[in-house]
N, C-alpha and C. Protein backbone atom coordinates (compact mmCIF):
# COMPACT_ATOMS: atom_id res chain seq x y z
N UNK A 1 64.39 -47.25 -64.28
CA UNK A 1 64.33 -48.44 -63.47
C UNK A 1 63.11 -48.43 -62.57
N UNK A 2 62.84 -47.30 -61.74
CA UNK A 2 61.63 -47.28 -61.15
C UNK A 2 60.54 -47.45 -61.77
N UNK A 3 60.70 -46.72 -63.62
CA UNK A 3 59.23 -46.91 -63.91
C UNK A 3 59.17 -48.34 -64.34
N UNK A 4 59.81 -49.46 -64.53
CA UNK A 4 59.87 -51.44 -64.64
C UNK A 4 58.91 -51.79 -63.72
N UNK A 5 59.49 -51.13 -62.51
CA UNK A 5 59.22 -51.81 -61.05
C UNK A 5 57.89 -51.88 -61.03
N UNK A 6 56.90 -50.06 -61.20
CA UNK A 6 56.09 -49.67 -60.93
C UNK A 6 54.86 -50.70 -61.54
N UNK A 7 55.91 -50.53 -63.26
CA UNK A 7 55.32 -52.06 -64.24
C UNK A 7 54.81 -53.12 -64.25
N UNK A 8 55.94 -53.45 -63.80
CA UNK A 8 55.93 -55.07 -63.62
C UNK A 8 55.04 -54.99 -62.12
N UNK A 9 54.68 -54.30 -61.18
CA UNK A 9 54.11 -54.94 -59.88
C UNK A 9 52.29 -54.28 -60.22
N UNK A 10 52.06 -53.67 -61.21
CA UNK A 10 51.05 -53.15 -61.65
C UNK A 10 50.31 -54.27 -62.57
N UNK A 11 51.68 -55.50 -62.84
CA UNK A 11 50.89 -56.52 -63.69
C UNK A 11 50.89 -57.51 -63.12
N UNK A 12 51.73 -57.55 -61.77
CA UNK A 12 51.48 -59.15 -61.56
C UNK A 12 50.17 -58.91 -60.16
N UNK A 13 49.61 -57.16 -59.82
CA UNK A 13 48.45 -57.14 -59.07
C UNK A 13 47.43 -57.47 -59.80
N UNK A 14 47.93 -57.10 -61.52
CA UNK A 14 46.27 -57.37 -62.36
C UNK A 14 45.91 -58.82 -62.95
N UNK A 15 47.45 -59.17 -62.70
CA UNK A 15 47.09 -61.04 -62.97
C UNK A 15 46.51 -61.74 -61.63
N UNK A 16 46.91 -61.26 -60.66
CA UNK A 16 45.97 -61.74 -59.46
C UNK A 16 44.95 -61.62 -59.00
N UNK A 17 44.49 -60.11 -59.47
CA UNK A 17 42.86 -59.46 -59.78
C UNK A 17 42.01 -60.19 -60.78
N UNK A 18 42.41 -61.36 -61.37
CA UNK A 18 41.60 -61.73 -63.14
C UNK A 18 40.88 -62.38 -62.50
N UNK A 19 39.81 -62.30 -63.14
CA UNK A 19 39.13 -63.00 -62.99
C UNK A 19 38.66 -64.81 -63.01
N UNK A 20 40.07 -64.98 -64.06
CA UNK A 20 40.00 -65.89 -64.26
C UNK A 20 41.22 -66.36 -63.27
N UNK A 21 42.25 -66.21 -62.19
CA UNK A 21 42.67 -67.17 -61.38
C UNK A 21 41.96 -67.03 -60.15
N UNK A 22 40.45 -66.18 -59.81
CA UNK A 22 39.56 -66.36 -58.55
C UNK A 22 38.83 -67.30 -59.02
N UNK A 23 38.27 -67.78 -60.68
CA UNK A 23 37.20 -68.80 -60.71
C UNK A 23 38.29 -69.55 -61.24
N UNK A 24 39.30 -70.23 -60.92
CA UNK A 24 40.19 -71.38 -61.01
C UNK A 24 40.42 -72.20 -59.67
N UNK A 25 39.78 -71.29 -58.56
CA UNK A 25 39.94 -71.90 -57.32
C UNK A 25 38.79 -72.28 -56.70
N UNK A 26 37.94 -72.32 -57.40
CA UNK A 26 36.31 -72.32 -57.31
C UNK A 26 35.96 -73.77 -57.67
N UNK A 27 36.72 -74.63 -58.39
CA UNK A 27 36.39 -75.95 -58.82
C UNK A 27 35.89 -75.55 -60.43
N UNK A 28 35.58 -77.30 -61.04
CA UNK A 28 35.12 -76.88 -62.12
C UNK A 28 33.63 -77.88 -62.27
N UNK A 29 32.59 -77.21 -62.12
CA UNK A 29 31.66 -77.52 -62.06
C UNK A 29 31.55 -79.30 -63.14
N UNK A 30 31.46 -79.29 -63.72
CA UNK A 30 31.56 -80.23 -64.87
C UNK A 30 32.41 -81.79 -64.62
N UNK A 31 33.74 -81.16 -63.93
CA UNK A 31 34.51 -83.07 -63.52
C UNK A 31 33.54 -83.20 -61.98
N UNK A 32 33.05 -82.18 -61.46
CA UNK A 32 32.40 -82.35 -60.56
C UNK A 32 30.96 -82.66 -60.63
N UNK A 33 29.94 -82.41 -61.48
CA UNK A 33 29.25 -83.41 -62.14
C UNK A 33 29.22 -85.16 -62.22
N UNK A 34 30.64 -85.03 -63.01
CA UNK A 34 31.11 -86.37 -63.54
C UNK A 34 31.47 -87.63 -62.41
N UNK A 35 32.14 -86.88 -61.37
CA UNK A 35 32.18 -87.71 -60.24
C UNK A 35 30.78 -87.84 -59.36
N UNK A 36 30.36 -86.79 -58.69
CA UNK A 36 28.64 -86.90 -58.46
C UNK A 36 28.22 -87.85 -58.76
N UNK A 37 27.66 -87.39 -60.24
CA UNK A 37 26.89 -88.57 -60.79
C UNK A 37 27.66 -90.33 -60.76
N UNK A 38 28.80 -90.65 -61.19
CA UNK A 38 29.38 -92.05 -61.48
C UNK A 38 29.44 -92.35 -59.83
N UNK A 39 29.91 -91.67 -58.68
CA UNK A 39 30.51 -92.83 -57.44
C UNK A 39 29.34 -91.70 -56.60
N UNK A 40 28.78 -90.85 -56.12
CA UNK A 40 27.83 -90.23 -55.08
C UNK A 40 26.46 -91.42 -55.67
N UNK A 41 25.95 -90.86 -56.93
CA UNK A 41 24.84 -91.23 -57.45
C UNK A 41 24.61 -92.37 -57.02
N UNK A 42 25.58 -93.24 -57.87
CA UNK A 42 25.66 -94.94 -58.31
C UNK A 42 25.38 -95.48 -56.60
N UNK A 43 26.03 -94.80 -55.98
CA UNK A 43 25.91 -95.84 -54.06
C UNK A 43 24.60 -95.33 -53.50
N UNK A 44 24.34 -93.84 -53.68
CA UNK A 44 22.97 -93.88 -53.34
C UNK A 44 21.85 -94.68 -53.49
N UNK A 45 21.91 -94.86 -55.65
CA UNK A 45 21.22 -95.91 -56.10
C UNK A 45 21.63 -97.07 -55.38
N UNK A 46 22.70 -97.84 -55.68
CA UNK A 46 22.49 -99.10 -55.00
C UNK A 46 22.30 -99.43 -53.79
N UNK A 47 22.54 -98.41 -52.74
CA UNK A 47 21.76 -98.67 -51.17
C UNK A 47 20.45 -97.89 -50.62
N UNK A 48 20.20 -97.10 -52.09
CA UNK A 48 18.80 -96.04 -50.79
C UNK A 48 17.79 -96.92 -52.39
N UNK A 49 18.35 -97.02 -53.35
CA UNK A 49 17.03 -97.13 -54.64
C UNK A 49 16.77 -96.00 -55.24
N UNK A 50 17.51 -94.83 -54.57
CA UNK A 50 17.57 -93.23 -55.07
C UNK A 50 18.62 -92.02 -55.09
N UNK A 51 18.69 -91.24 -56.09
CA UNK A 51 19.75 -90.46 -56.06
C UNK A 51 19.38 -89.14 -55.36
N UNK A 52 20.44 -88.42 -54.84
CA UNK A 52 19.44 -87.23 -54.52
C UNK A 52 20.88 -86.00 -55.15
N UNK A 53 19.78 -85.75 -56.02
CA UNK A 53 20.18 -84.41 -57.46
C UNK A 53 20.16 -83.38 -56.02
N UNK A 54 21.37 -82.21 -56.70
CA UNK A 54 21.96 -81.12 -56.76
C UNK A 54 20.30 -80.35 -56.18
N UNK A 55 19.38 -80.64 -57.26
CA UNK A 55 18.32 -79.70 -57.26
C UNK A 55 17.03 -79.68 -56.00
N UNK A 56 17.55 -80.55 -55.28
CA UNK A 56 17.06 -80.83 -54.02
C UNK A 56 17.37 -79.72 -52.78
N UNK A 57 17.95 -79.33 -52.99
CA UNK A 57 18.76 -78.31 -51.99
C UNK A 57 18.94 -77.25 -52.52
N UNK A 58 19.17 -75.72 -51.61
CA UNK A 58 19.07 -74.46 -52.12
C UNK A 58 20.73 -74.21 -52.00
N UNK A 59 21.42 -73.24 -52.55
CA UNK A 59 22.78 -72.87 -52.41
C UNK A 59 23.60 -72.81 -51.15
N UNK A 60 22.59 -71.96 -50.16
CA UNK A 60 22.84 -72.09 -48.76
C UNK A 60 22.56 -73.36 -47.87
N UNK A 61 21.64 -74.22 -48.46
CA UNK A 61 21.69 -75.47 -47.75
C UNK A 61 23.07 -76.50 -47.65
N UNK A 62 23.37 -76.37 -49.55
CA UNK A 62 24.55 -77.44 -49.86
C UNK A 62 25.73 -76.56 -49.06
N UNK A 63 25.81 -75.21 -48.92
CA UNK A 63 26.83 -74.55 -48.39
C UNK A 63 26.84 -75.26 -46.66
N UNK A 64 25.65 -75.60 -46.06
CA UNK A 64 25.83 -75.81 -44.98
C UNK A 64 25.89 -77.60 -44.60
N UNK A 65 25.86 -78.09 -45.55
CA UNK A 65 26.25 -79.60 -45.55
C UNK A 65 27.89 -79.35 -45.93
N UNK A 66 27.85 -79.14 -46.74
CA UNK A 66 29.58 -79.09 -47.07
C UNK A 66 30.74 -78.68 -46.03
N UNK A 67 30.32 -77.90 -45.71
CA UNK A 67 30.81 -77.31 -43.82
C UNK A 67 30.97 -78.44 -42.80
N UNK A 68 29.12 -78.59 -42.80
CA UNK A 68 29.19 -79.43 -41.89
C UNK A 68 30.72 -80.97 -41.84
N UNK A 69 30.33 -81.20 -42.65
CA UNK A 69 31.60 -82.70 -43.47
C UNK A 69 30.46 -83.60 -42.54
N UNK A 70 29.52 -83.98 -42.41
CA UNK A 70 28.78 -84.88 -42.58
C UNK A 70 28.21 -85.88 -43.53
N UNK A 71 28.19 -86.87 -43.31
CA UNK A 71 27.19 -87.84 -44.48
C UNK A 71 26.39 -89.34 -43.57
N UNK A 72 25.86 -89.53 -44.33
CA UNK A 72 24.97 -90.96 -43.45
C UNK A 72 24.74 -90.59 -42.44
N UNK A 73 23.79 -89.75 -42.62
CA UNK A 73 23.10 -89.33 -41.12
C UNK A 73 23.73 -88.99 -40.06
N UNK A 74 25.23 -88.48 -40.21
CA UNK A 74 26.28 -87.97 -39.31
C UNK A 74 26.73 -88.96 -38.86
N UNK A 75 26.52 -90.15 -39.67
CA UNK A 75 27.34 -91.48 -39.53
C UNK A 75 28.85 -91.40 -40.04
N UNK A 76 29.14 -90.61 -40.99
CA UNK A 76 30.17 -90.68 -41.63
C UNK A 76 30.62 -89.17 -41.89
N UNK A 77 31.76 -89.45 -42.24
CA UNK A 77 31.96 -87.59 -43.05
C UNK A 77 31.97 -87.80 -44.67
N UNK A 78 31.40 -86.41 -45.24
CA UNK A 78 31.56 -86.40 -46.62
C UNK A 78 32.79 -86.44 -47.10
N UNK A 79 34.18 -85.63 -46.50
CA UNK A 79 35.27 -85.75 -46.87
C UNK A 79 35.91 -87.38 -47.36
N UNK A 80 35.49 -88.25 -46.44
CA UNK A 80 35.82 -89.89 -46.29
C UNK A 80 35.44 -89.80 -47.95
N UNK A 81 33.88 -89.74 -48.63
CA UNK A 81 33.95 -90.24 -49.86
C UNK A 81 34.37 -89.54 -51.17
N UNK A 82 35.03 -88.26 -50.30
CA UNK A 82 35.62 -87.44 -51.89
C UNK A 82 36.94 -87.85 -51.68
N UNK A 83 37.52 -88.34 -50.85
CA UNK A 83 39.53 -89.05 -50.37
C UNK A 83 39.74 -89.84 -50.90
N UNK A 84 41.30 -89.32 -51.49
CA UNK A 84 41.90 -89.98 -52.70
C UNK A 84 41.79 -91.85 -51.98
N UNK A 85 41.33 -91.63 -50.81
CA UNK A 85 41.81 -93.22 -50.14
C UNK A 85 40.94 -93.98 -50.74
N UNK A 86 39.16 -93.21 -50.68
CA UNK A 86 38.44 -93.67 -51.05
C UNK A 86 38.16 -93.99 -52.12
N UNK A 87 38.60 -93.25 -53.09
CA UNK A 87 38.51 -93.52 -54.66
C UNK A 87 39.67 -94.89 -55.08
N UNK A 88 40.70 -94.29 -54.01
CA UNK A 88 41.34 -95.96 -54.61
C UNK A 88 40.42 -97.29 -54.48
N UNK A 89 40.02 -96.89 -53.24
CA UNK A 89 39.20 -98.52 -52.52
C UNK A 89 38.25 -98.86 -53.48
N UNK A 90 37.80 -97.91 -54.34
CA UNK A 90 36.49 -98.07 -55.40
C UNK A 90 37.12 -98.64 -56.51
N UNK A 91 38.47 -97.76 -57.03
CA UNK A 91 39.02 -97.65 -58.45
C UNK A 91 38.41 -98.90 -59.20
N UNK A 92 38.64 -99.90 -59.03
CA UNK A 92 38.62 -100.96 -59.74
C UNK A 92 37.02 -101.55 -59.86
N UNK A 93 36.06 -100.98 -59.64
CA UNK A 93 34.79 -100.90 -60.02
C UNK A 93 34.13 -100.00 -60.53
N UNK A 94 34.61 -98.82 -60.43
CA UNK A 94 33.73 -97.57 -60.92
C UNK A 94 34.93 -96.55 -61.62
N UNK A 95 34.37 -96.52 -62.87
CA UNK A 95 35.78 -95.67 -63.44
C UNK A 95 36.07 -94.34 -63.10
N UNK A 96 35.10 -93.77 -62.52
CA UNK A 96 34.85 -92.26 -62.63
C UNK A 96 36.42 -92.23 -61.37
N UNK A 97 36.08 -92.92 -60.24
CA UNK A 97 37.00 -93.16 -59.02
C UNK A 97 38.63 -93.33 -59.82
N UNK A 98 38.12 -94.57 -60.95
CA UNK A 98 39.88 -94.40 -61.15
C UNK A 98 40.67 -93.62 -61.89
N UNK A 99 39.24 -92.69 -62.24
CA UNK A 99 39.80 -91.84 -63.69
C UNK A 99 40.20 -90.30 -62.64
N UNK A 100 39.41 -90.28 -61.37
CA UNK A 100 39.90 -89.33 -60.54
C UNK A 100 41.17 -89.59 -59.05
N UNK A 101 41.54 -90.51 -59.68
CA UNK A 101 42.33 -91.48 -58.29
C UNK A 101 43.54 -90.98 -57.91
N UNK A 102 44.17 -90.03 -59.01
CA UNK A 102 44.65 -89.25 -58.75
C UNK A 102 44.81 -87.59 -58.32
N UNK A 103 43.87 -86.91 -58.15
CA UNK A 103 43.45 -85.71 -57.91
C UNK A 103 43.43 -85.66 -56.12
N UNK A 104 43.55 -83.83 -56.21
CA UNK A 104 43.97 -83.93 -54.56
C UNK A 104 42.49 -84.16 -54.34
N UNK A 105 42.65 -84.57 -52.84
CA UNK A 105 41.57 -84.41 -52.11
C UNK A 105 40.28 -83.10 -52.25
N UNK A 106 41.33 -81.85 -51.96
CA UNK A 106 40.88 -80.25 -52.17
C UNK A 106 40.38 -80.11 -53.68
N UNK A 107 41.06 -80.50 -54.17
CA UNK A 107 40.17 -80.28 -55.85
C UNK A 107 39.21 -81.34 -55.99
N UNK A 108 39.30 -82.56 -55.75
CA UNK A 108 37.66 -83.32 -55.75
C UNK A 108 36.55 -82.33 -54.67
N UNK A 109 36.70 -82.03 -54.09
CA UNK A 109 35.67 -81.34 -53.02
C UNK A 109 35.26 -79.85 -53.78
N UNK A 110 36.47 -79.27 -54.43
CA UNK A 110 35.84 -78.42 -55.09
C UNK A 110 35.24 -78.09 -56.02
N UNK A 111 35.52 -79.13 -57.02
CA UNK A 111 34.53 -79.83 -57.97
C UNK A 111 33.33 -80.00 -57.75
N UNK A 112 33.06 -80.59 -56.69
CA UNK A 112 31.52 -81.13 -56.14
C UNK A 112 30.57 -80.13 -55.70
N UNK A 113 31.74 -79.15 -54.87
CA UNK A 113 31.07 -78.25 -54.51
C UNK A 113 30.44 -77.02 -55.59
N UNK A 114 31.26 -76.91 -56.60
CA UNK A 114 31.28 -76.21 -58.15
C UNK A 114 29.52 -76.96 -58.26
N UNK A 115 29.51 -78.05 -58.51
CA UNK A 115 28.24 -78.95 -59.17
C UNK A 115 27.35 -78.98 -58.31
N UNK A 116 27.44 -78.76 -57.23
CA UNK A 116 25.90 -78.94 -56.30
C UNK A 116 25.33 -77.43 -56.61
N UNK A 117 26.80 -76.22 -56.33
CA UNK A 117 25.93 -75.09 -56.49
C UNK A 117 25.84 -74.36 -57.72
N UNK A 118 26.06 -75.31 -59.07
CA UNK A 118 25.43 -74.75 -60.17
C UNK A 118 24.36 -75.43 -60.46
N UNK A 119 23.95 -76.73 -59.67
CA UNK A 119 22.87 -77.46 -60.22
C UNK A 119 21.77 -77.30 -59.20
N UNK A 120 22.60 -76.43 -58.10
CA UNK A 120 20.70 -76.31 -56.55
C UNK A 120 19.99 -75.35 -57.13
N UNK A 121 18.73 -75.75 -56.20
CA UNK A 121 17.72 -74.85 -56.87
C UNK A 121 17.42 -73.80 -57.03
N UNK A 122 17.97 -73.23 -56.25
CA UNK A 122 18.74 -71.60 -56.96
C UNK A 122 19.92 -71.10 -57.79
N UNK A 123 20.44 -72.43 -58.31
CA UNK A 123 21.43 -72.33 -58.70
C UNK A 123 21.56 -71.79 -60.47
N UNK A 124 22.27 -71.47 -61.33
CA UNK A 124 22.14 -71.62 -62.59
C UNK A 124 21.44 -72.57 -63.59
N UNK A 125 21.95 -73.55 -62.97
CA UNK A 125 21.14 -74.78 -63.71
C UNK A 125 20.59 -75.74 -62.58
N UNK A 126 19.57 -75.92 -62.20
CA UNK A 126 19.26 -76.73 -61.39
C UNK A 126 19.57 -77.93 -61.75
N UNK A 127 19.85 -79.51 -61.35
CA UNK A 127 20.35 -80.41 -61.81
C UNK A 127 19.66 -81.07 -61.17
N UNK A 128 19.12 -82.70 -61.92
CA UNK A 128 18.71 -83.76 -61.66
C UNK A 128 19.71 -84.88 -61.75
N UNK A 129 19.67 -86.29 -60.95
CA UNK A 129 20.50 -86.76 -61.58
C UNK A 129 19.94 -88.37 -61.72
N UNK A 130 18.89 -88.22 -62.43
CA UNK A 130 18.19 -89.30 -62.93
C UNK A 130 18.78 -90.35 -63.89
């Protein structure tokens, strides 16, 4: 009976050690892309005339915007445009919003955050989003 115990708590430390449930909490770079680009991009374009790509910023920069929860010139917070509130208010113009309209708050942010720092310029893939 002791040696089960010893077992079983020897496997559920090495299922928590994997590697793969520390990069499950990390976001997934890719739906975070997908949103970026369709509802960040698209409003940049239609109010600045420009997007500003991942590859603009170094790992530690986007790390210190993301913190911050700033946006519009500390007009706004970033959190406001990754909230499920906000994606509703969009849904019905931009699909990316309604195709994510349900996702928590915490997993859109970590998504994004996944995609800025695989696409900054130190990042793996630097990213444009032309």
């Amino acid at each position: 009976m002791k040696n089960i115990k010893q077992v079983l708590t020897a496997c559920i430390v090495a299922t928590l050690m994997s590697p793969t449930i520390i990069w499950a909490g990390d976001g997934n770079w890719k739906m975070g892309r997908l949103y970026y680009r369709m509802v960040c991009t698209a409003c940049h374009k239609a109010e600045t005339g420009k997007s500003i790509p991942p590859s603009t910023q170094t790992k530690a920069e986007w790390e210190a915007y993301l913190a911050a929860d700033k946006h519009a010139a500390g007009k706004d917070t970033l959190s406001h445009y990754v909230s499920k509130d906000y994606r509703l208010s969009i849904k019905d113009s931009n699909r990316a919003a309604a195709k994510f309209s349900k996702a928590s708050n915490e997993k859109m942010m970590a998504d994004i955050r996944a995609f800025v720092m695989h696409g900054a310029k130190d990042g793996p893939s630097p990213a444009s989003c032309n």
